[in-house]
N, C-alpha and C. Protein backbone atom coordinates (compact mmCIF):
# COMPACT_ATOMS: atom_id res chain seq x y z
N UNK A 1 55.65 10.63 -16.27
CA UNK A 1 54.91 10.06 -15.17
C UNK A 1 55.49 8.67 -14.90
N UNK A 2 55.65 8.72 -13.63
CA UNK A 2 56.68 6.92 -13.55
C UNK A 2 55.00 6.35 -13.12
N UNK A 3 55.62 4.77 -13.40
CA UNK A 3 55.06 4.23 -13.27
C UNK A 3 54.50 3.89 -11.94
N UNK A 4 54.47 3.95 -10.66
CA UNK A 4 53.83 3.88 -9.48
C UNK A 4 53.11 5.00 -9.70
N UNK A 5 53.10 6.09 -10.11
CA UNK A 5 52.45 7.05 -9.79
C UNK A 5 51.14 6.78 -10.51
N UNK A 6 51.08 6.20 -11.77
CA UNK A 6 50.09 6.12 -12.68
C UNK A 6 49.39 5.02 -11.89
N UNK A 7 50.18 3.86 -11.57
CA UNK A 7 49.26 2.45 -10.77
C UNK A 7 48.49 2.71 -9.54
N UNK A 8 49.38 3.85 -8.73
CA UNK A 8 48.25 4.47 -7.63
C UNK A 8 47.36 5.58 -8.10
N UNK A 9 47.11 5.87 -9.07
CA UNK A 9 46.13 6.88 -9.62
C UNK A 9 44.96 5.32 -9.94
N UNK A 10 45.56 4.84 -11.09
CA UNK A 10 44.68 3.62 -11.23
C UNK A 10 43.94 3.03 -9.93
N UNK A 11 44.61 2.68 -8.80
CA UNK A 11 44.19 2.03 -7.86
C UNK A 11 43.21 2.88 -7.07
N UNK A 12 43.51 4.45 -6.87
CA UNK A 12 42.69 5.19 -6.71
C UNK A 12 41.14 5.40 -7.19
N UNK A 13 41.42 5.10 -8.30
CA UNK A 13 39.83 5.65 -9.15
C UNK A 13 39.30 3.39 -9.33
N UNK A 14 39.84 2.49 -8.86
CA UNK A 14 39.53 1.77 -8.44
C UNK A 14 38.42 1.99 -7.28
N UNK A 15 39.10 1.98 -6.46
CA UNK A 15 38.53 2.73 -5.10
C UNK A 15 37.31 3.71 -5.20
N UNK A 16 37.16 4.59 -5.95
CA UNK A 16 36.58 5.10 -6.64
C UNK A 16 35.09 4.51 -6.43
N UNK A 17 35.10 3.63 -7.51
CA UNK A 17 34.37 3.09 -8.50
C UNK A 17 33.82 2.01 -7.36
N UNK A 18 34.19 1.39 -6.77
CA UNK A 18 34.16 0.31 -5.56
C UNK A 18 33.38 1.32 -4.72
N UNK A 19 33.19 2.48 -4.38
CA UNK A 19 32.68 3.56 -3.62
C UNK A 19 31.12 3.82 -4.28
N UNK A 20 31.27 4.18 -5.49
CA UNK A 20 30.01 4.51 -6.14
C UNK A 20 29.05 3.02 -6.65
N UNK A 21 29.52 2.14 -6.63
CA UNK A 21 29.22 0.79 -6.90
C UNK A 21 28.55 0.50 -5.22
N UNK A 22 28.79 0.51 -4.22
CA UNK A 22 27.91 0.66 -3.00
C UNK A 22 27.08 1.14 -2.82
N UNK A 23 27.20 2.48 -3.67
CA UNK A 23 26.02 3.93 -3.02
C UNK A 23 25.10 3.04 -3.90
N UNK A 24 25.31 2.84 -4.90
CA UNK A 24 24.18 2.22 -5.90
C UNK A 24 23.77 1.22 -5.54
N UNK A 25 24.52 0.07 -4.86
CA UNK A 25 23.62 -0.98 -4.03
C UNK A 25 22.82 -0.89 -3.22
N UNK A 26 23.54 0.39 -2.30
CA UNK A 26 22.54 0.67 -1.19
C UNK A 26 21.22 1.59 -1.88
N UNK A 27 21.50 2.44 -3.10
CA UNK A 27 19.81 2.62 -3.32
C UNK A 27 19.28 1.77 -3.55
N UNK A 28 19.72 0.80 -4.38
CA UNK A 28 18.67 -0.39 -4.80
C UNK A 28 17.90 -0.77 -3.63
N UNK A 29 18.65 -1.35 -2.85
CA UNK A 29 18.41 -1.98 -1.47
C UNK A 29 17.50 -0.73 -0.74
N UNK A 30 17.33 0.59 -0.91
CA UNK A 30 16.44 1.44 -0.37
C UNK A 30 15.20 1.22 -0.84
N UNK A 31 15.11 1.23 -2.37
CA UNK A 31 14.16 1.39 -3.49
C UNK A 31 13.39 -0.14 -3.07
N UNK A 32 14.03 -1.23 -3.10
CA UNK A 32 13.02 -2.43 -2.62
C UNK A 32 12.61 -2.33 -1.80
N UNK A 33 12.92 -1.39 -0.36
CA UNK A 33 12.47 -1.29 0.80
C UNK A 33 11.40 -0.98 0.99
N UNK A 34 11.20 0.43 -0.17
CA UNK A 34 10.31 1.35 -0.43
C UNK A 34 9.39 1.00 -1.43
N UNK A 35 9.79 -0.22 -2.13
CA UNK A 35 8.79 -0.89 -3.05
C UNK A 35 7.87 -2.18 -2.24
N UNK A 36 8.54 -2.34 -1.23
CA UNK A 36 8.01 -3.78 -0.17
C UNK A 36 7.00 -2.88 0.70
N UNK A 37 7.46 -1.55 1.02
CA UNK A 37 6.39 -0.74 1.84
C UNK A 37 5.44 -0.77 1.08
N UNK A 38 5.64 0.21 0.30
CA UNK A 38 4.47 0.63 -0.51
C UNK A 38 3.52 -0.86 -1.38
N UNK A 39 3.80 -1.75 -1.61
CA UNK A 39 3.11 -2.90 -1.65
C UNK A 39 2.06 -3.49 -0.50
N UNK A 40 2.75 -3.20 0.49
CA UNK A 40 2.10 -3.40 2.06
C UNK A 40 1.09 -2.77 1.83
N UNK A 41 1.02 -1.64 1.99
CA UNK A 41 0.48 -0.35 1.97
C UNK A 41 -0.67 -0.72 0.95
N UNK A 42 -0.78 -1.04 -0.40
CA UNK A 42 -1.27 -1.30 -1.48
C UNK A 42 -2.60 -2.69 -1.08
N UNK A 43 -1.82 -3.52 0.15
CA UNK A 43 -2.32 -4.87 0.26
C UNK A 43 -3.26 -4.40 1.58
N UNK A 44 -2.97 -3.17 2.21
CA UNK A 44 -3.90 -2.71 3.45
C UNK A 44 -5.26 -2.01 2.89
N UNK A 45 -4.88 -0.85 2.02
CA UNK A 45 -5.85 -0.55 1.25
C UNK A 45 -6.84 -1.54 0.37
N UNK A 46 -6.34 -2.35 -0.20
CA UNK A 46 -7.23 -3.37 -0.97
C UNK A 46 -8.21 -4.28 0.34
N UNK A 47 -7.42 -4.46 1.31
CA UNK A 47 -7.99 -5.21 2.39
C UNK A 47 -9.11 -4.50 2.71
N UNK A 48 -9.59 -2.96 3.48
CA UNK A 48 -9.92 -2.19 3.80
C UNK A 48 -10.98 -1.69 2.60
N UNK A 49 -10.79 -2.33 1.27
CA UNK A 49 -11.96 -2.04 0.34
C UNK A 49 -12.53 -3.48 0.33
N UNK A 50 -12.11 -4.50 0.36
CA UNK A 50 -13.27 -5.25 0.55
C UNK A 50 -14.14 -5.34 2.29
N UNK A 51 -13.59 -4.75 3.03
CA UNK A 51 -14.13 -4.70 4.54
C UNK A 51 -15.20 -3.83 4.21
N UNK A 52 -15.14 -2.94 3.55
CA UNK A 52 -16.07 -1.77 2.87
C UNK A 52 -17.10 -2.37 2.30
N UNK A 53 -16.81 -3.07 1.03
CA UNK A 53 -17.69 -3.64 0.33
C UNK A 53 -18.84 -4.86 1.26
N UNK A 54 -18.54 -5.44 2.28
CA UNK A 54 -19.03 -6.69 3.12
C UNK A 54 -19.73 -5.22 3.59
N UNK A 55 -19.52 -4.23 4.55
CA UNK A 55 -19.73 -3.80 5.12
C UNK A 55 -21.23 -2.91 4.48
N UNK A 56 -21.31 -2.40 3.07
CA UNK A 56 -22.31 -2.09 2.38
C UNK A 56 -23.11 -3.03 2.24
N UNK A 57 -22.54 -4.16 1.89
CA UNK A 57 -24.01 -5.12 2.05
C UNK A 57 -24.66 -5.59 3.10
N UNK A 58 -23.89 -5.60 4.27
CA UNK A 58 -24.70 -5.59 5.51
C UNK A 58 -25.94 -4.69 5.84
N UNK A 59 -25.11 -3.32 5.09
CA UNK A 59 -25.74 -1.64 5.65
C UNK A 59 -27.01 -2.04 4.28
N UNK A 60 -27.05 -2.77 3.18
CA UNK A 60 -28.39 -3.12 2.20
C UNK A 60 -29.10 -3.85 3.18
N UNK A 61 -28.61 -4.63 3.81
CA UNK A 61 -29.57 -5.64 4.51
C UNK A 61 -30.39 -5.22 5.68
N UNK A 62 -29.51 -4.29 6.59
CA UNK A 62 -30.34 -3.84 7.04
C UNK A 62 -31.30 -2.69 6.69
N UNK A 63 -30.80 -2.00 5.37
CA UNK A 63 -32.12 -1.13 5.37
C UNK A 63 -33.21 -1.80 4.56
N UNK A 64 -33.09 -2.62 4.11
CA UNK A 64 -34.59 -3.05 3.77
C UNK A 64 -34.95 -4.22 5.07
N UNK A 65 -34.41 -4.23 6.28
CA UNK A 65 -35.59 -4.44 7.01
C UNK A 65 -36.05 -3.60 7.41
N UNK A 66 -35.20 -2.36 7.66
CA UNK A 66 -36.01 -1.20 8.27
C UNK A 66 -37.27 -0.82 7.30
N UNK A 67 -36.67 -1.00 5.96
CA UNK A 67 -38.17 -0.50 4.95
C UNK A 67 -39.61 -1.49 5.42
N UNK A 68 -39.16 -2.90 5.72
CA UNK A 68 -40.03 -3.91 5.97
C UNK A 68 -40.44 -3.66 7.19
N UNK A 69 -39.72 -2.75 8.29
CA UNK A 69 -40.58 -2.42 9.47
C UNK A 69 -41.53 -1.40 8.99
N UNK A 70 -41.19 -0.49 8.48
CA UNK A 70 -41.99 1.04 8.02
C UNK A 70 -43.35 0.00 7.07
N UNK A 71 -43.15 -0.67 6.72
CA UNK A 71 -44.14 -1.33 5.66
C UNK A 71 -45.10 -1.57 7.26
N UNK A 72 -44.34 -2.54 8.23
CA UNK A 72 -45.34 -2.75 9.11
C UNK A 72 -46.34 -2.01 10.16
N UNK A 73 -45.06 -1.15 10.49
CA UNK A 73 -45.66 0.19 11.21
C UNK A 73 -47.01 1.23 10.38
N UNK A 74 -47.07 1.28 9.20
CA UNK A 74 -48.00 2.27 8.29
C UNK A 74 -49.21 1.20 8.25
N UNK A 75 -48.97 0.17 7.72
CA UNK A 75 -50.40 -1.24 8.11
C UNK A 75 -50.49 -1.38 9.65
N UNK A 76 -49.87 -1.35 10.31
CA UNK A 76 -51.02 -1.26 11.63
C UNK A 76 -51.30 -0.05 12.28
N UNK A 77 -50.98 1.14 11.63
CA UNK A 77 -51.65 2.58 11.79
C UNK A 77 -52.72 2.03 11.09
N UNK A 78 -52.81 1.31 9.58
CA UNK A 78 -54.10 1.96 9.07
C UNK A 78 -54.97 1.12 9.62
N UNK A 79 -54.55 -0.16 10.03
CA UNK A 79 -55.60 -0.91 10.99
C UNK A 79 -56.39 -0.49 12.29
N UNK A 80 -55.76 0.37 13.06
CA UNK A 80 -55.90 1.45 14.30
C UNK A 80 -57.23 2.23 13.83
N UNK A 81 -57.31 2.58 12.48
CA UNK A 81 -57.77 3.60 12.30
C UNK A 81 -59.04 3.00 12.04
């Protein structure tokens, strides 16, 4: 094997390697993409459980006025009567 032949084999699987060394950057660079989404995603849901949570204690507040109307409505039936 002369020697050019072996240095362009070498330079070849250089090339190579420079090829598969991209694909692997570019997953990385996918995988953060998909790790920055899904974080989003993570920070919408958490948002959307405390909107929930405010939102149950409103829905407490108003049913015990409604209980405090029913309290009023049954005392002035029995006053009627």
């Amino acid at each position: 094997m002369s020697k050019q032949i072996l240095l362009d084999y070498l330079n070849g699987e250089i090339i190579n390697y420079d090829y598969l060394i991209t694909g692997q950057l570019e997953a990385q660079n996918n995988i953060r993409t998909i790790i920055a989404m899904q974080e989003q995603t993570i920070a919408n849901c958490e948002a959307q459980i405390q909107q929930s949570n405010v939102d149950i204690a409103k829905f407490e507040v108003d049913k015990e006025y409604v209980r405090e109307i029913i309290v009023i409505v049954e005392a002035s039936a029995l006053n009627k009567n």
